[in-house]
C-alpha atoms as a PDB file:
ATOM      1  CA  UNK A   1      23.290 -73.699-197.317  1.00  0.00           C
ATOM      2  CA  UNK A   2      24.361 -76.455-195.330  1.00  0.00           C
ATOM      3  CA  UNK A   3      27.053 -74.712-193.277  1.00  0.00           C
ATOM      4  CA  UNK A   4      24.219 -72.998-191.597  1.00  0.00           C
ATOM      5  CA  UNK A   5      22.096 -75.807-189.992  1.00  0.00           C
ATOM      6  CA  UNK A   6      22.002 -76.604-186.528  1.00  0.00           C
ATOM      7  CA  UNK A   7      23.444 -72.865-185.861  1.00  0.00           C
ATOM      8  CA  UNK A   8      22.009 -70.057-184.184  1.00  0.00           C
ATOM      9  CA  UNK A   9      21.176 -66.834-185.039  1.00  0.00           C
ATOM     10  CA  UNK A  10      20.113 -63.838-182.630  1.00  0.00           C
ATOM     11  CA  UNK A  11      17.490 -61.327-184.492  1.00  0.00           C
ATOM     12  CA  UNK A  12      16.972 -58.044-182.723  1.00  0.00           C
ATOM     13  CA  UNK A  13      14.224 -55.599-183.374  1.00  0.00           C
ATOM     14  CA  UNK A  14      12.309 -59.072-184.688  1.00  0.00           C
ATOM     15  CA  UNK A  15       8.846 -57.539-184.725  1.00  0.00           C
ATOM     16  CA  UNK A  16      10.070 -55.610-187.888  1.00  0.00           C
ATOM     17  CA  UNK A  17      11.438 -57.251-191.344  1.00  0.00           C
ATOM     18  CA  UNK A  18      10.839 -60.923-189.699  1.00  0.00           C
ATOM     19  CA  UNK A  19      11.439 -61.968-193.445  1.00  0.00           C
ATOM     20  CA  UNK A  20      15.448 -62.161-192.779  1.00  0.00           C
ATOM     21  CA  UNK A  21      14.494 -64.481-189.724  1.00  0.00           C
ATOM     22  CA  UNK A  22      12.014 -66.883-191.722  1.00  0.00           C
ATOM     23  CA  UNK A  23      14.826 -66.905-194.688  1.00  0.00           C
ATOM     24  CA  UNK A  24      17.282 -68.402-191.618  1.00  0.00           C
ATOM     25  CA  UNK A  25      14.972 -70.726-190.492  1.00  0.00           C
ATOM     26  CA  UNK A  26      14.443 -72.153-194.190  1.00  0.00           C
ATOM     27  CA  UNK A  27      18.586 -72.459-193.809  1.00  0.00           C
ATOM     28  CA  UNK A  28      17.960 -74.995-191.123  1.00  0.00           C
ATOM     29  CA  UNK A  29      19.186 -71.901-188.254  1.00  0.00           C
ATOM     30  CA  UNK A  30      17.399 -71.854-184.994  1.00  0.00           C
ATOM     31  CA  UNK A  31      16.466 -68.291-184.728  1.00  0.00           C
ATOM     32  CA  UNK A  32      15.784 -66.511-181.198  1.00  0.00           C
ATOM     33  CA  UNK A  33      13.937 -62.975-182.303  1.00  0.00           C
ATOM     34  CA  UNK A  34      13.925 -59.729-179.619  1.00  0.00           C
ATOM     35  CA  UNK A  35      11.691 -57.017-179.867  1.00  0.00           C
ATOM     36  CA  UNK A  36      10.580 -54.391-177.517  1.00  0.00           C
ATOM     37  CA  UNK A  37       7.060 -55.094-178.634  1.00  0.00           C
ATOM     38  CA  UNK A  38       5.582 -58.218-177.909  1.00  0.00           C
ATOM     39  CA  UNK A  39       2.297 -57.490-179.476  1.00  0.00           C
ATOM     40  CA  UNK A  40       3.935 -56.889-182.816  1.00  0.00           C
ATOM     41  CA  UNK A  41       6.246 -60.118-182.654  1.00  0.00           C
ATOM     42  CA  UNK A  42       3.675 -62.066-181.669  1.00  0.00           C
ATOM     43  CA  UNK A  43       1.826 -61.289-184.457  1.00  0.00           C
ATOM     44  CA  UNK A  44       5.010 -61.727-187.154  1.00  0.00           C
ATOM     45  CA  UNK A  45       5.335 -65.366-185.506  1.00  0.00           C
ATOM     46  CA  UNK A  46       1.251 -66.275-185.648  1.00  0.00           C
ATOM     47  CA  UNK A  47       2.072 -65.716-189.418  1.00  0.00           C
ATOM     48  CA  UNK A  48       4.893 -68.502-189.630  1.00  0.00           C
ATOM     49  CA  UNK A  49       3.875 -70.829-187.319  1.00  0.00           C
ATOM     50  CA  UNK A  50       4.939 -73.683-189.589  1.00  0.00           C
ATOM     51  CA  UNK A  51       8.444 -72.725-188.844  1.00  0.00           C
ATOM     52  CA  UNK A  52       8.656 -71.115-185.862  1.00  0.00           C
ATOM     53  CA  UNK A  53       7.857 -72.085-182.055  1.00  0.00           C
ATOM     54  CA  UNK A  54       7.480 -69.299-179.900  1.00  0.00           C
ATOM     55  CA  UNK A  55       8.045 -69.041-176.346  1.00  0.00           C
END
């Protein structure tokens, strides 16, 4: 999935079904996430720190 590197992709409601965001991320996508509960996103992302950088 080359065409998909370097691109960006916009995930709302993150803090639920992260899987679709981590599968991005393994595409080479940089992946901003949105949830109304930080709590539960920042738990999804502690999970996948590997991949992700949260800020």
């Amino acid at each position: 999935m080359e065409r998909w590197r370097g691109r960006v992709a916009l995930v709302t409601g993150a803090s639920v079904g992260i899987g679709a965001a981590i599968a991005l991320v393994r595409f080479g996508m940089k992946v901003v996430g949105c949830a109304r509960d930080v709590g539960k996103i920042q738990v999804c992302f502690d999970a996948e720190t590997q991949f992700l950088h949260v800020k």
